[in-house]
C-alpha atoms as a PDB file:
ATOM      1  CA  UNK A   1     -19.540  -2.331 -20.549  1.00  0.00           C
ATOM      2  CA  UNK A   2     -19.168  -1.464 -17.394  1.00  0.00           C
ATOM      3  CA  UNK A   3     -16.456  -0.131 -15.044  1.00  0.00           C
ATOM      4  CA  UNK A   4     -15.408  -1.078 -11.087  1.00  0.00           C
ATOM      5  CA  UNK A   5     -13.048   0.800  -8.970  1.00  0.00           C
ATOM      6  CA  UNK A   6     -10.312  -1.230  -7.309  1.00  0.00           C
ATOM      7  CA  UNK A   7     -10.343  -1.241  -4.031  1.00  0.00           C
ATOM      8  CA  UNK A   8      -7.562   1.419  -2.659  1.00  0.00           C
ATOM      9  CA  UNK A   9      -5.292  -0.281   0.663  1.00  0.00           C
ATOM     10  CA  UNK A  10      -3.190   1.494   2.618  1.00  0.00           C
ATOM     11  CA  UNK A  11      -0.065   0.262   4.574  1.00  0.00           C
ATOM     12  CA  UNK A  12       1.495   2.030   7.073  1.00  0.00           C
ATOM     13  CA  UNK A  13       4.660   1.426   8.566  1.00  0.00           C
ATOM     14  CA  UNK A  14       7.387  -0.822   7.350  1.00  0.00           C
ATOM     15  CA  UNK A  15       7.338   0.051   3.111  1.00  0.00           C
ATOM     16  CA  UNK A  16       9.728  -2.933   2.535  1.00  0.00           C
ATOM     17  CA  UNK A  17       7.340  -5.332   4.436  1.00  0.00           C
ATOM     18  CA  UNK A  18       4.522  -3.726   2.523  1.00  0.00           C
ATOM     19  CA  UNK A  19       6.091  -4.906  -0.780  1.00  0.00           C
ATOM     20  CA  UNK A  20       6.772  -8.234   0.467  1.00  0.00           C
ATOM     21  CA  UNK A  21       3.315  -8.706   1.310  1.00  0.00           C
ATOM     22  CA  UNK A  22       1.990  -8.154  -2.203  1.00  0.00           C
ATOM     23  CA  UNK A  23       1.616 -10.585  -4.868  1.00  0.00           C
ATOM     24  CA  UNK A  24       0.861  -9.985  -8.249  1.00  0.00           C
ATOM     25  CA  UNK A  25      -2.386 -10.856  -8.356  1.00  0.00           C
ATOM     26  CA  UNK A  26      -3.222  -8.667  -4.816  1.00  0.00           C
ATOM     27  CA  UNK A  27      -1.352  -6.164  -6.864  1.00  0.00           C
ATOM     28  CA  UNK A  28      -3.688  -6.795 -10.032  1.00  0.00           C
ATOM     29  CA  UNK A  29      -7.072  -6.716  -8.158  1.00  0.00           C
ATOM     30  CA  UNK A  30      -6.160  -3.248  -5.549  1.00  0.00           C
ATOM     31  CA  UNK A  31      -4.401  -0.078  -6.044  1.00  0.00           C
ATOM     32  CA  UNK A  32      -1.051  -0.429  -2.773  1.00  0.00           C
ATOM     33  CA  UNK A  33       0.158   2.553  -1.553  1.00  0.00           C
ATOM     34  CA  UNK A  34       2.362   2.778   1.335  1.00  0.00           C
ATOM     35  CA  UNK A  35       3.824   5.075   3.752  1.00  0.00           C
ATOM     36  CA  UNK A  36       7.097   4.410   5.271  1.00  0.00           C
ATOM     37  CA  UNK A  37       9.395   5.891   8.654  1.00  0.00           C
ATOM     38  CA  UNK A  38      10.342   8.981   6.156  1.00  0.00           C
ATOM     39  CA  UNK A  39       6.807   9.849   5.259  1.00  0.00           C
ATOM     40  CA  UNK A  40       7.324   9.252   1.484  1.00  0.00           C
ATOM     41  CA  UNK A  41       4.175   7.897   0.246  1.00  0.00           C
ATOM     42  CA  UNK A  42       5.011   5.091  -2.234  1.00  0.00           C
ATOM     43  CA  UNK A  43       2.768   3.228  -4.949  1.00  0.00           C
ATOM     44  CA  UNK A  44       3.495  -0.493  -4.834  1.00  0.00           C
ATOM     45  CA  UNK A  45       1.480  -0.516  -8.304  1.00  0.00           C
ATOM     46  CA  UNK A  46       3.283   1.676 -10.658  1.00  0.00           C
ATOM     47  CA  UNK A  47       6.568   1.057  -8.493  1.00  0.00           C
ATOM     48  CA  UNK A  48       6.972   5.574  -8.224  1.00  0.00           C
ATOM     49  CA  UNK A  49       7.075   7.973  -5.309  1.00  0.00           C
ATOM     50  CA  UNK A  50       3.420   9.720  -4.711  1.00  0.00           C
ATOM     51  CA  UNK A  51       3.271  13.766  -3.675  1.00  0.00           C
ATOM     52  CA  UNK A  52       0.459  13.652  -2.857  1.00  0.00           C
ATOM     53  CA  UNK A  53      -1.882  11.265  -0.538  1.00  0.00           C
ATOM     54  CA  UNK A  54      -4.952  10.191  -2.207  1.00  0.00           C
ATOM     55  CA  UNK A  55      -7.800   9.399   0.242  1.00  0.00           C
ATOM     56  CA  UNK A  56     -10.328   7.632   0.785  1.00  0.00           C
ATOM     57  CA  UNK A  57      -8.615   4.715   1.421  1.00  0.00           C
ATOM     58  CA  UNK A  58     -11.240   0.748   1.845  1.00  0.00           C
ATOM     59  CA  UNK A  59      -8.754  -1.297   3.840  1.00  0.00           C
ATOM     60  CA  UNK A  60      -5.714   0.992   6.209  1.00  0.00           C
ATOM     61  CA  UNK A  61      -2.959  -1.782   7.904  1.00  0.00           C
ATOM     62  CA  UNK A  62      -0.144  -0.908  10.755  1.00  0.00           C
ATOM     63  CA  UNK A  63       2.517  -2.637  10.107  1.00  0.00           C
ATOM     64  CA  UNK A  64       4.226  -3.324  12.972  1.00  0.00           C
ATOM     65  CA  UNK A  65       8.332  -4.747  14.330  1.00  0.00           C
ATOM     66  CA  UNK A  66       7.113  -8.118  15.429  1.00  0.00           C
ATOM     67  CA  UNK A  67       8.394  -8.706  19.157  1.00  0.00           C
ATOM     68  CA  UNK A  68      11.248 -11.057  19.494  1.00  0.00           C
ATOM     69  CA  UNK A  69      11.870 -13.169  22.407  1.00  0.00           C
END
């Protein structure tokens, strides 16, 4: 039997577009955190407030305000 990490990704920005992003089965095959304007690090997986940030992080996205015309 063996045992795989998931990959860990890492959204900064916009924690509200961060969960809309996530599906449940990009949710089922990588551990989500994300880290929003207040600096509260947030686990979209077990859906709880982190203390404490837990690198190293595979994949690290900037979520940025799209630009409206």
């Amino acid at each position: 039997m063996s045992v795989t990490l998931k990959p860990k990704i890492l959204f900064v920005g916009y924690g509200h577009l961060a969960k809309s992003l996530a599906s449940k089965s990009f949710l089922k095959n990588f551990m989500i955190d994300s880290i929003n304007s207040k600096s509260q690090i947030y686990s979209l997986n077990s859906k709880r407030v982190i203390k404490k940030l837990n690198p190293p992080y595979n994949y690290v996205f900037l979520l940025v305000r799209p630009s409206l015309f």
